[in-house]
C-alpha atoms as a PDB file:
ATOM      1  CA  UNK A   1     -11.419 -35.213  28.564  1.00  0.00           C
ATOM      2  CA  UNK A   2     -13.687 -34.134  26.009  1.00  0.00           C
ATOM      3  CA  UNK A   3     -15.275 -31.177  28.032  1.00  0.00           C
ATOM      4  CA  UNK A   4     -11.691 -29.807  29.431  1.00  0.00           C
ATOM      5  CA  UNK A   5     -10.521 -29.601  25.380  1.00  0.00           C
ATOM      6  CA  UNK A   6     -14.279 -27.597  24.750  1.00  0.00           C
ATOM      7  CA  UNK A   7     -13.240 -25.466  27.635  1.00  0.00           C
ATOM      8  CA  UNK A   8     -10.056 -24.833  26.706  1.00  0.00           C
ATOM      9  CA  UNK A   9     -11.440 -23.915  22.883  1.00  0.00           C
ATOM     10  CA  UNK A  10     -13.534 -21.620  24.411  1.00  0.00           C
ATOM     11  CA  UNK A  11     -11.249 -19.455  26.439  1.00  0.00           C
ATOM     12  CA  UNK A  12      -8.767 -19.349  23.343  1.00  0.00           C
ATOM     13  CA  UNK A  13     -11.634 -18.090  21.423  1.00  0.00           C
ATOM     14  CA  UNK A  14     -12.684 -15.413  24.096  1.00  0.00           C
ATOM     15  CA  UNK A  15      -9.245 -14.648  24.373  1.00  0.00           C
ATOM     16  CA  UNK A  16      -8.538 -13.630  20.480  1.00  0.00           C
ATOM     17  CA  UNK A  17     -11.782 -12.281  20.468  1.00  0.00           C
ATOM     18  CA  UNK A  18     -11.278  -9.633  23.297  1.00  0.00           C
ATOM     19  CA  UNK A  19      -7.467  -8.752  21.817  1.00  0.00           C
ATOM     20  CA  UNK A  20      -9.243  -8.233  18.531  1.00  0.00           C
ATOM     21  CA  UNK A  21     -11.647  -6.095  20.425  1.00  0.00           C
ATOM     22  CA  UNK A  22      -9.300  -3.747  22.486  1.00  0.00           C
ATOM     23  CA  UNK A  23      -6.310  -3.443  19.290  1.00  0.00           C
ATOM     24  CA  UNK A  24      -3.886  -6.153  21.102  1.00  0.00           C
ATOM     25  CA  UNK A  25      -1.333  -8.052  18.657  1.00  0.00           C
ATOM     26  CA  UNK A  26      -2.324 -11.406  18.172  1.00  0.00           C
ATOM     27  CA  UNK A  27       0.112 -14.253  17.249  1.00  0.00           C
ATOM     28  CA  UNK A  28      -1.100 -16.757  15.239  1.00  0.00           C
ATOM     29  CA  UNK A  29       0.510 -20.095  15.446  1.00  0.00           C
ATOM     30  CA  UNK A  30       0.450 -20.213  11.789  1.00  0.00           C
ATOM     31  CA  UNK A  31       3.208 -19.745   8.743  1.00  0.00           C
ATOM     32  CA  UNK A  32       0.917 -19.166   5.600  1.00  0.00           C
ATOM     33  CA  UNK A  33       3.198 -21.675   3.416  1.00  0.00           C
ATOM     34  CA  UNK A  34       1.352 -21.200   0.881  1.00  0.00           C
ATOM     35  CA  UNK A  35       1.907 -17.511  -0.088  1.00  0.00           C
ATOM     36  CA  UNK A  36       5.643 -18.432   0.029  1.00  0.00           C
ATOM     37  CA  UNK A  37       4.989 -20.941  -2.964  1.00  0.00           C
ATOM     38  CA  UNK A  38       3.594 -18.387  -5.429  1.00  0.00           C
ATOM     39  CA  UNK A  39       5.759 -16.744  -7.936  1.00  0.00           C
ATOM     40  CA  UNK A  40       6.934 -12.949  -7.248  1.00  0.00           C
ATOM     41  CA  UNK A  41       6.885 -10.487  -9.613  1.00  0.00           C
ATOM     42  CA  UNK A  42       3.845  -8.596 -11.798  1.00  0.00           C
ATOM     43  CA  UNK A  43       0.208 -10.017 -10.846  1.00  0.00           C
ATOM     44  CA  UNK A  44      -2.723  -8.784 -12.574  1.00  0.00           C
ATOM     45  CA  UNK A  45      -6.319  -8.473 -10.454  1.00  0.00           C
ATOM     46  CA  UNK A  46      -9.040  -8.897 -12.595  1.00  0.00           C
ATOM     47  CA  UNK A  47     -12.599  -8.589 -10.265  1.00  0.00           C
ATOM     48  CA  UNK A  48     -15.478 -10.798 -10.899  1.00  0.00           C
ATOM     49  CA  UNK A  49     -17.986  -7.472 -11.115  1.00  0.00           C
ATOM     50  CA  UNK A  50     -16.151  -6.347 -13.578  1.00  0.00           C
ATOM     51  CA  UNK A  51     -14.068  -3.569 -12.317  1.00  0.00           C
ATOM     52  CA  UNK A  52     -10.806  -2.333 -13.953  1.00  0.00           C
ATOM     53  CA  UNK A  53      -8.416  -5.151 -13.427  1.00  0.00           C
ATOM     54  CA  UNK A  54      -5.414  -4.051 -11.065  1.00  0.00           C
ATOM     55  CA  UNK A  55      -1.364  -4.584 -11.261  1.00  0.00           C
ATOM     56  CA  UNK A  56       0.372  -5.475  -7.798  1.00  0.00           C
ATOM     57  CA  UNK A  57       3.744  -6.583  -7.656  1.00  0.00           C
ATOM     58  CA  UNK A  58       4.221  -9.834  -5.299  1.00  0.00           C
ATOM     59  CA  UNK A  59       6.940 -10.127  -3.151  1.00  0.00           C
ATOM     60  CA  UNK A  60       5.993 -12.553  -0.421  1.00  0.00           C
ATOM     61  CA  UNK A  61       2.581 -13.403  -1.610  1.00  0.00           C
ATOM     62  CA  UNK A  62       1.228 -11.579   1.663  1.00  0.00           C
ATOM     63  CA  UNK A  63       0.034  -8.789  -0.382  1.00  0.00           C
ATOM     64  CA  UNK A  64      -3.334 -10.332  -1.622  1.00  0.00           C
ATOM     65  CA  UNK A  65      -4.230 -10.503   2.154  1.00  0.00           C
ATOM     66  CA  UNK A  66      -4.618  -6.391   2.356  1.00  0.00           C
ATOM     67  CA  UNK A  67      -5.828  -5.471  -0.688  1.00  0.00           C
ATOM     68  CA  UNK A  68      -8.182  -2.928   0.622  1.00  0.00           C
ATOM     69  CA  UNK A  69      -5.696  -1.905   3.118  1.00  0.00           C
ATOM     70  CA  UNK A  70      -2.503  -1.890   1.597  1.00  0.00           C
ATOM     71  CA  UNK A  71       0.593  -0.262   3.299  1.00  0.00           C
ATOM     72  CA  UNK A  72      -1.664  -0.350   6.795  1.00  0.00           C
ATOM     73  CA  UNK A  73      -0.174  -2.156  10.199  1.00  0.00           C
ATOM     74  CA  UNK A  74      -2.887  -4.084  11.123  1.00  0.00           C
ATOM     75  CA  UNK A  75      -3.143  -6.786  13.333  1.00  0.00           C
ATOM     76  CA  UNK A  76      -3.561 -10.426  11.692  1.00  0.00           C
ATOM     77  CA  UNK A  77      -5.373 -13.905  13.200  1.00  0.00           C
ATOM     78  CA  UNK A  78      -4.812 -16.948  10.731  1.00  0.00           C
ATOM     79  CA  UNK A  79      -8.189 -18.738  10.646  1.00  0.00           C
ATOM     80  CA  UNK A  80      -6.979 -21.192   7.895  1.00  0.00           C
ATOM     81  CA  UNK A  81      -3.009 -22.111   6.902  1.00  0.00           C
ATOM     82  CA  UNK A  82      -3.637 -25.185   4.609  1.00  0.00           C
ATOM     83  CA  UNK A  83      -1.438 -26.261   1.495  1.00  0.00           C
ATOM     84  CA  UNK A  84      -3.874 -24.997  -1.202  1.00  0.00           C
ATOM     85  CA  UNK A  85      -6.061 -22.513   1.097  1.00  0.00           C
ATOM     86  CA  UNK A  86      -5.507 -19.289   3.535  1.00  0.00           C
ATOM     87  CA  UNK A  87      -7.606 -17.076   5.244  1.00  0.00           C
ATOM     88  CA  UNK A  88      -6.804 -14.589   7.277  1.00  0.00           C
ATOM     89  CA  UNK A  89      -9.015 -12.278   9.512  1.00  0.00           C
ATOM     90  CA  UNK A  90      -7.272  -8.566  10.314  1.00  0.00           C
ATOM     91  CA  UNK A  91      -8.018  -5.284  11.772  1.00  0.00           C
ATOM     92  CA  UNK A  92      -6.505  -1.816  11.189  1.00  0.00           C
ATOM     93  CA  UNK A  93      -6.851   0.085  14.551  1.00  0.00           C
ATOM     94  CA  UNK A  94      -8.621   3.492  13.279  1.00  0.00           C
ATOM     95  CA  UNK A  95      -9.024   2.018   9.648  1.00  0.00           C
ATOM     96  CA  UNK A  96     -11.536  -0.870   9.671  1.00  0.00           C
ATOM     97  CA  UNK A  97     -11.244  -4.446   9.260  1.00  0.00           C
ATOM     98  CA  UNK A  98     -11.234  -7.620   6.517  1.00  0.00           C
ATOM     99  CA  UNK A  99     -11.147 -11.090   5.903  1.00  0.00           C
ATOM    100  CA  UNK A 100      -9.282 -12.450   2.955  1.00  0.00           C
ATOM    101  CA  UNK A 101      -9.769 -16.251   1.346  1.00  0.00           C
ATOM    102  CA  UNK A 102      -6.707 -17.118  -0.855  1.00  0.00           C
ATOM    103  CA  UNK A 103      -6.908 -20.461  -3.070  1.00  0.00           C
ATOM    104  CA  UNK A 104      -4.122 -21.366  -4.807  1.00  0.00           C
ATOM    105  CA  UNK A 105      -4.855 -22.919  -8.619  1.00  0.00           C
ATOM    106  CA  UNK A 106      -0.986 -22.996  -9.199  1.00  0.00           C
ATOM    107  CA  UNK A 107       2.051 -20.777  -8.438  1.00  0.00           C
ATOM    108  CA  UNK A 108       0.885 -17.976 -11.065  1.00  0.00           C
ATOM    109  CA  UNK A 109      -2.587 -18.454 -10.433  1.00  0.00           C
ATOM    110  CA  UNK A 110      -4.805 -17.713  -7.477  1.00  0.00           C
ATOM    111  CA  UNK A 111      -8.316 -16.747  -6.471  1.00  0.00           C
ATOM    112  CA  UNK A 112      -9.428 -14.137  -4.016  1.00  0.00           C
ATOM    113  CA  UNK A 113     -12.465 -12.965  -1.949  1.00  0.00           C
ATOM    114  CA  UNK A 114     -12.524 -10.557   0.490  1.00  0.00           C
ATOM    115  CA  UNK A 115     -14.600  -8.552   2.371  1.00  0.00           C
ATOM    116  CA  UNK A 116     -14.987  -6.029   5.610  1.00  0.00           C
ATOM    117  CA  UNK A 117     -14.694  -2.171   6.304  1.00  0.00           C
ATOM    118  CA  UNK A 118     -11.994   0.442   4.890  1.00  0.00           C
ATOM    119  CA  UNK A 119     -12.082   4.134   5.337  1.00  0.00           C
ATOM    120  CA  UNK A 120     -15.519   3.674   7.110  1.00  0.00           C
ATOM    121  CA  UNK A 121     -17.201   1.722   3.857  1.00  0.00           C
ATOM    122  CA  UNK A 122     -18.020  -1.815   3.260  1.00  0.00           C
ATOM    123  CA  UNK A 123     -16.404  -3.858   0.757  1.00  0.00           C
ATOM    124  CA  UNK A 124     -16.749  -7.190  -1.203  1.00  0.00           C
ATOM    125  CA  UNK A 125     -15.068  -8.793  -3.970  1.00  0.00           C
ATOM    126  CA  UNK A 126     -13.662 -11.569  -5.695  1.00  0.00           C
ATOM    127  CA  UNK A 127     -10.871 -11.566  -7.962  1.00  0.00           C
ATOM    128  CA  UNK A 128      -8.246 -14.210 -10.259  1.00  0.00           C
ATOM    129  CA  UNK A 129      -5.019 -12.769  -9.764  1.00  0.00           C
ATOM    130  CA  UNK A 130      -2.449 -13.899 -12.466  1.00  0.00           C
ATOM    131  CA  UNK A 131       1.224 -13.607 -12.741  1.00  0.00           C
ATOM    132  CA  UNK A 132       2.234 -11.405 -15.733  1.00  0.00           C
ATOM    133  CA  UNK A 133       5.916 -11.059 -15.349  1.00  0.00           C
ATOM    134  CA  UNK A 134       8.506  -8.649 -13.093  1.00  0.00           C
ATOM    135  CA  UNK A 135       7.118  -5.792 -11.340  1.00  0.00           C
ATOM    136  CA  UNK A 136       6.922  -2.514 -12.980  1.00  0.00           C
END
């Protein structure tokens, strides 16, 4: 039993892989909870290297998962939906790729690190995003 669930694990992981690979949707089996539990309205970025600090407004909480590719339809794979933790793994077909870490502290307050390719440059970063109020 043990080797037919390592096989199976296997081909679901070649699978994704190879529909990451060629641009195919992929449907994760996942709801990201979490985002839905943090308070919309005004958030504030403020980066760990000391960058300017940023203003988003939150509507579904899905927004911290794109930051570097914001407004882009790109295809998502969940690698982690827990109560306090996301991450999610995407790629923008012509447009590069990421993979965003979101831990919530509390429904104003979260922590983010992401990294991958936009507009054919690396990034990295981590950031505290707070609530500040409605969106402006």
């Amino acid at each position: 039993m043990m080797k037919s669930k390592k096989q199976y694990r296997t081909v679901a992981g070649l699978f994704v892989l190879g529909a990451l690979a060629i641009g195919a949707p992929v449907v994760a089996q996942a709801s990201l909870a979490m985002l839905d539990t943090l308070d919309r309205g005004g958030w504030e970025l403020r980066y760990r290297d000391g960058s300017a600090p940023r203003n988003i407004c939150v509507r579904s909480g899905r927004e911290f998962i794109q930051l570097r590719h914001a407004g882009d339809s790109c295809n998502r794979f969940v690698v982690e939906d827990g109560k306090a933790q996301v991450t999610v793994q995407y790629t923008c077909r012509g447009n590069g790729y990421g993979r965003t870490n979101i831990r919530r502290e509390n429904s104003g307050l979260v922590q983010v690190d992401s990294q991958g390719i936009a507009d054919g440059r690396p990034f990295q970063f981590s950031a505290e995003a707070r609530r500040t109020g409605s969106c402006r």
